[in-house]
Protein backbone atom coordinates (compact mmCIF):
# COMPACT_ATOMS: atom_id res chain seq x y z
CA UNK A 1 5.16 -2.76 -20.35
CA UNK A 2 6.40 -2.26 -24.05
CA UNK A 3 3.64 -0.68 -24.86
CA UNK A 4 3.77 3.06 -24.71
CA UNK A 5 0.72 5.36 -23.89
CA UNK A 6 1.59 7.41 -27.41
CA UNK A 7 0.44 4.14 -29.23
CA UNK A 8 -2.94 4.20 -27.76
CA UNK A 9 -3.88 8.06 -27.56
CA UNK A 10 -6.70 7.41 -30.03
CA UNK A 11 -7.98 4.56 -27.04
CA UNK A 12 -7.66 7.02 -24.38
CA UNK A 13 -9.57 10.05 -25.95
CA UNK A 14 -12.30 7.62 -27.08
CA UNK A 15 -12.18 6.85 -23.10
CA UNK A 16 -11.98 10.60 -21.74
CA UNK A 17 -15.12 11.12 -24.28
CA UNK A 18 -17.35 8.82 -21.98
CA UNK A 19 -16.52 10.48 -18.75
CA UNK A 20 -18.50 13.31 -17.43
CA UNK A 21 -17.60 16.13 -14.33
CA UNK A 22 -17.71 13.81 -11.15
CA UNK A 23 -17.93 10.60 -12.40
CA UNK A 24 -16.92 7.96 -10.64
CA UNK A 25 -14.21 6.19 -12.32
CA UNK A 26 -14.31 2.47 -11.33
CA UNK A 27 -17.06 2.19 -13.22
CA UNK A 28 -15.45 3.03 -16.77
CA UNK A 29 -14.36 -0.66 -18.15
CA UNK A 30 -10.27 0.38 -18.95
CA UNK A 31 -8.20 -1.71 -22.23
CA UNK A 32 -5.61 -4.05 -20.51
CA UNK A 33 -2.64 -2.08 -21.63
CA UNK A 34 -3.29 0.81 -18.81
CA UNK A 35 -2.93 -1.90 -16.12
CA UNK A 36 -0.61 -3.01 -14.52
CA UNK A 37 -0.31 -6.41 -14.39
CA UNK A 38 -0.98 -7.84 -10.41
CA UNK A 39 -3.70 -7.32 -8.27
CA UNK A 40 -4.47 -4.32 -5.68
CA UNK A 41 -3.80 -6.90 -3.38
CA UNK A 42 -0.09 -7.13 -4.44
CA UNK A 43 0.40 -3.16 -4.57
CA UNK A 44 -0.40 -3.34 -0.97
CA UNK A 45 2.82 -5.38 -0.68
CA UNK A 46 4.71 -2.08 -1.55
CA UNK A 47 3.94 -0.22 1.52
CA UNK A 48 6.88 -2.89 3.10
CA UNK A 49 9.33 -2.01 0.03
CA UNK A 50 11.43 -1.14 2.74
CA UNK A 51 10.88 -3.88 5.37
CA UNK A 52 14.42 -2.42 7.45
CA UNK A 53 12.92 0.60 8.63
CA UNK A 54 9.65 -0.99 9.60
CA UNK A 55 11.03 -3.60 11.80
CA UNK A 56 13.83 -0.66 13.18
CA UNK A 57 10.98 1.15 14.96
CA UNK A 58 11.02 -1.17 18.03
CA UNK A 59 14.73 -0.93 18.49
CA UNK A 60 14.73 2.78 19.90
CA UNK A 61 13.82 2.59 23.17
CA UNK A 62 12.70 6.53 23.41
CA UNK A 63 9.38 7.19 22.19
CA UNK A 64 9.89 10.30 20.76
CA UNK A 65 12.39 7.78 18.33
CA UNK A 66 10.13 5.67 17.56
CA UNK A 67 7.53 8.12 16.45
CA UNK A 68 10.22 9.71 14.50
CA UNK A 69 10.98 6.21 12.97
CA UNK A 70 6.76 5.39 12.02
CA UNK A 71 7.51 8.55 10.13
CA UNK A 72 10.51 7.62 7.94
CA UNK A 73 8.95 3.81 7.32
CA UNK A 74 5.69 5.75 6.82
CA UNK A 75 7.20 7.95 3.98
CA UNK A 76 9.04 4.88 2.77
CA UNK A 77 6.47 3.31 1.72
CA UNK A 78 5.15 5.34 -0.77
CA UNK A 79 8.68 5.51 -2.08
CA UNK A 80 8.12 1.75 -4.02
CA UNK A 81 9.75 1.84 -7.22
CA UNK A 82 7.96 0.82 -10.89
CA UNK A 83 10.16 -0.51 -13.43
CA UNK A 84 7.75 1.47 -16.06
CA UNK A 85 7.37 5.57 -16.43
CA UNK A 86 3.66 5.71 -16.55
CA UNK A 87 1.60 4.73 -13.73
CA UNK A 88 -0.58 1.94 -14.18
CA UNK A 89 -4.18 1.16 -12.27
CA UNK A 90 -3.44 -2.91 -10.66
CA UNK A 91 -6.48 -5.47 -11.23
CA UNK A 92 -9.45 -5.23 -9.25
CA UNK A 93 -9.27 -8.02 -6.56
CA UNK A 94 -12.55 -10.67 -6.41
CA UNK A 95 -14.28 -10.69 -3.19
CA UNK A 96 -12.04 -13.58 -0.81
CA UNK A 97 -9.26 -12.81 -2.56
CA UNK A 98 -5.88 -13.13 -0.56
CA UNK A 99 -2.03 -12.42 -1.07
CA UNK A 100 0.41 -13.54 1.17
CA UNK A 101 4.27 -12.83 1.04
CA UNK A 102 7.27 -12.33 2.98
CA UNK A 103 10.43 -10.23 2.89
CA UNK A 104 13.95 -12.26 4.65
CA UNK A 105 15.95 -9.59 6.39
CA UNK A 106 19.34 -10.29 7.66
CA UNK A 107 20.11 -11.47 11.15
CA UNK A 108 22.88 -12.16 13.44
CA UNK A 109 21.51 -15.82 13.67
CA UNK A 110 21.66 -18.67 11.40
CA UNK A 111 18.73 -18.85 9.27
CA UNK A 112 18.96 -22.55 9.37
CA UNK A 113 19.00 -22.77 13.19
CA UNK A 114 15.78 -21.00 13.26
CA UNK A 115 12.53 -22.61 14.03
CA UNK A 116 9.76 -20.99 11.87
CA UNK A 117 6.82 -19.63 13.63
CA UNK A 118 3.58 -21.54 14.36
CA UNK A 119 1.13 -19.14 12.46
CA UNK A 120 0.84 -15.63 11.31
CA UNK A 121 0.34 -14.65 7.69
CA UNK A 122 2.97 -17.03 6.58
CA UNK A 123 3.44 -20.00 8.53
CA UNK A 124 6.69 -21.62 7.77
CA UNK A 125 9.06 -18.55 7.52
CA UNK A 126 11.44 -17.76 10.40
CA UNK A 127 10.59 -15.33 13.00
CA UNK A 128 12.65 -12.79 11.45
CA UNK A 129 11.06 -12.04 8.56
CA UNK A 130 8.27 -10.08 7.87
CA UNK A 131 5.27 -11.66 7.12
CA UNK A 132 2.67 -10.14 4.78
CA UNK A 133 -1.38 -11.07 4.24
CA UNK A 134 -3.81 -8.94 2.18
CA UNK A 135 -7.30 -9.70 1.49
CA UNK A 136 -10.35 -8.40 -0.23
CA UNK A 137 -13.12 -8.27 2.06
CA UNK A 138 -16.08 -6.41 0.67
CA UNK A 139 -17.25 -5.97 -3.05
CA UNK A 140 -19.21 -2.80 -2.31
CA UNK A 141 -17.19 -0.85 -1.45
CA UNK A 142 -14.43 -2.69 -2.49
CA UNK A 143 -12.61 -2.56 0.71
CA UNK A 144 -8.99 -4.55 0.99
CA UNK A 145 -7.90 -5.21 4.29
CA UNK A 146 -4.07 -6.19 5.22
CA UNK A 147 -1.47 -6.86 8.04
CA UNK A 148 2.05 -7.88 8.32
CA UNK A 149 4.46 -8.09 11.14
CA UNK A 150 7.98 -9.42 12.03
CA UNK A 151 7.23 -11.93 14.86
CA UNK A 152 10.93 -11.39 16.84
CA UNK A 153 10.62 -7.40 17.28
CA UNK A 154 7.12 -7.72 18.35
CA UNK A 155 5.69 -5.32 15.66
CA UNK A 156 2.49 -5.20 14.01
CA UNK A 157 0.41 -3.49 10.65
CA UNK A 158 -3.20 -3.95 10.29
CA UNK A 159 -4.84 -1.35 7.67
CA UNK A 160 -8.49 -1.61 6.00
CA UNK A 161 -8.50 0.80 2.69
CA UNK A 162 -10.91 1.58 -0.13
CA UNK A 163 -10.52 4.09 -2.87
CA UNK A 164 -13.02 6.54 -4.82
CA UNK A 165 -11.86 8.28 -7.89
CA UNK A 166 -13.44 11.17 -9.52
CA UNK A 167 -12.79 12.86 -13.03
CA UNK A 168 -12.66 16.17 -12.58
CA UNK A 169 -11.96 17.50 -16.10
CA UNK A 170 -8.18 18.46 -16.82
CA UNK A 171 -7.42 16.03 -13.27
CA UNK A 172 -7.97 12.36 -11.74
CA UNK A 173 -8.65 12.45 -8.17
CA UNK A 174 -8.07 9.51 -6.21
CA UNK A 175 -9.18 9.46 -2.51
CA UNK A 176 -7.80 6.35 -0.36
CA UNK A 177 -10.64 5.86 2.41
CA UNK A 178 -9.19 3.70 5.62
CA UNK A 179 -6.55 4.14 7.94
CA UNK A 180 -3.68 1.92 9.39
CA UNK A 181 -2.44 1.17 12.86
CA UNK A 182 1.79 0.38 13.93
CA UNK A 183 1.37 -1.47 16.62
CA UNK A 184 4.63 -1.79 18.94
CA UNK A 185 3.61 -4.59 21.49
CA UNK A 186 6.99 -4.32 23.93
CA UNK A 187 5.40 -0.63 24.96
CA UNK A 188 2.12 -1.15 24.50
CA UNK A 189 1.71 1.54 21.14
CA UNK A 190 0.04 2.00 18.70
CA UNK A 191 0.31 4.69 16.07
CA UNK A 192 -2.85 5.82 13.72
CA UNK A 193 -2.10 6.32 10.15
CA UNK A 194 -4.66 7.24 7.21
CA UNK A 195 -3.34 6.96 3.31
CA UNK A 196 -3.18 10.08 1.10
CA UNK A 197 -5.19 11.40 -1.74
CA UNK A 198 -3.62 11.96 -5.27
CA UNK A 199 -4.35 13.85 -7.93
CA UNK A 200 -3.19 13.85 -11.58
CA UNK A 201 -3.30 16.34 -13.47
CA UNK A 202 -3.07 17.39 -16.97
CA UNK A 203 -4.74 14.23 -18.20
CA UNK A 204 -6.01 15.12 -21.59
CA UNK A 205 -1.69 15.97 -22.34
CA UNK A 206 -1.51 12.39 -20.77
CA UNK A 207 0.67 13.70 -18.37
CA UNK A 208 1.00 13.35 -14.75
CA UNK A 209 2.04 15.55 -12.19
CA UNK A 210 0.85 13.79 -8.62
CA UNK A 211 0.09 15.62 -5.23
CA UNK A 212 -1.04 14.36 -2.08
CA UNK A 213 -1.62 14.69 1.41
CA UNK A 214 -0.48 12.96 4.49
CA UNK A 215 -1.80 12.76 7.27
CA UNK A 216 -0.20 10.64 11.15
CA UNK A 217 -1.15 10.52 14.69
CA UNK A 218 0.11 9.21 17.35
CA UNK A 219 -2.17 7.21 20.22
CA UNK A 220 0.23 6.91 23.77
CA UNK A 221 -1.32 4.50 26.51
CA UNK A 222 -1.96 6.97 29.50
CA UNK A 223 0.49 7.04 32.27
């Protein structure tokens, strides 16, 4: 993380020089220092930086609340800090790949009086936490598939993603292929969500200045 992107300009012209007009980028080889040092796998993790707000959405018992509450988590989770200025590309996962964590979130209850759940992504945690299991599950396309939940408010995440990146001369475009589904299981919902593309621009300054777009809907069982 010491290392600054000013000490390796030289590195990432000779880099730029190789790329052509639409080329896909996963297939240029990239130094170590532009990484970022844990797997895909584990930036997955981030989308529950902010594991409150997920397991909030089945405590409003209006539905028009609970949409409005997929919404905030859904923003939050692109909101995961980085300790470093620059964004960094994560290492490519190996096909059977897994990563499996959990976030404790505070609870009326004891912790200790707790039993811990029978399975689920992680086995021996208590029912109030949120669980967390990503895995990669194709090579071509490199498609990662994850899910998490919090086993007391009934709430679920399963997503598959894959991404494609392009160079498209003074911009990177990055387009995140997949889509995610909230599932609340006290009301029978479930709410669609796909990932958004970036874009970075002004590459050859070594720059960035990110877009994207968003896109959520929302699937109601039928009265």
């Amino acid at each position: 993380e010491g290392e600054s992107v000013e000490e390796h300009k030289s590195v990432i012209m000779h880099l730029l020089s190789q790329v052509r007009l639409g080329m896909d980028l996963t297939k240029v080889v990239l130094p170590t220092f532009i990484l970022e040092r844990r797997s895909l796998l584990e930036m997955y993790a981030d989308f529950f930086a902010h594991p409150d707000l997920f397991v909030s959405i089945s405590d409003y018992k209006d539905p028009k609340d609970r949409m409005i509450q997929v919404v905030k988590w859904y923003l939050s989770a692109f909101h995961a800090g980085r300790k470093g200025s620059v964004a960094k590309k994560p290492y490519n996962p190996i096909l059977g790949e897994t990563f499996r964590c959990h976030w404790i979130l505070p609870s009326a209850e004891q912790e200790e009086n707790m039993e811990t759940i029978a399975d689920g992504p992680v086995p021996w945690v208590s029912p109030n936490n949120v669980t967390f299991v990503a895995e990669q599950v194709s090579h071509h396309p490199p498609i990662s598939a994850f899910y998490a939940e919090c086993s007391r408010k009934k709430i679920q995440f399963n997503a598959h993603i894959w991404t494609k990146s392009k160079f498209l001369g003074m911009s990177i475009g990055v387009h995140n292929i997949g889509q995610g589904c909230v599932s609340c299981l006290d009301y029978d919902e479930h709410y669609i969500l796909t990932f958004p593309n970036g874009y970075a621009r002004q590459v050859i300054l070594v720059f960035s200045d990110f877009i994207s777009d968003k896109f959520l809907s929302l699937h109601l069982p039928s009265c």
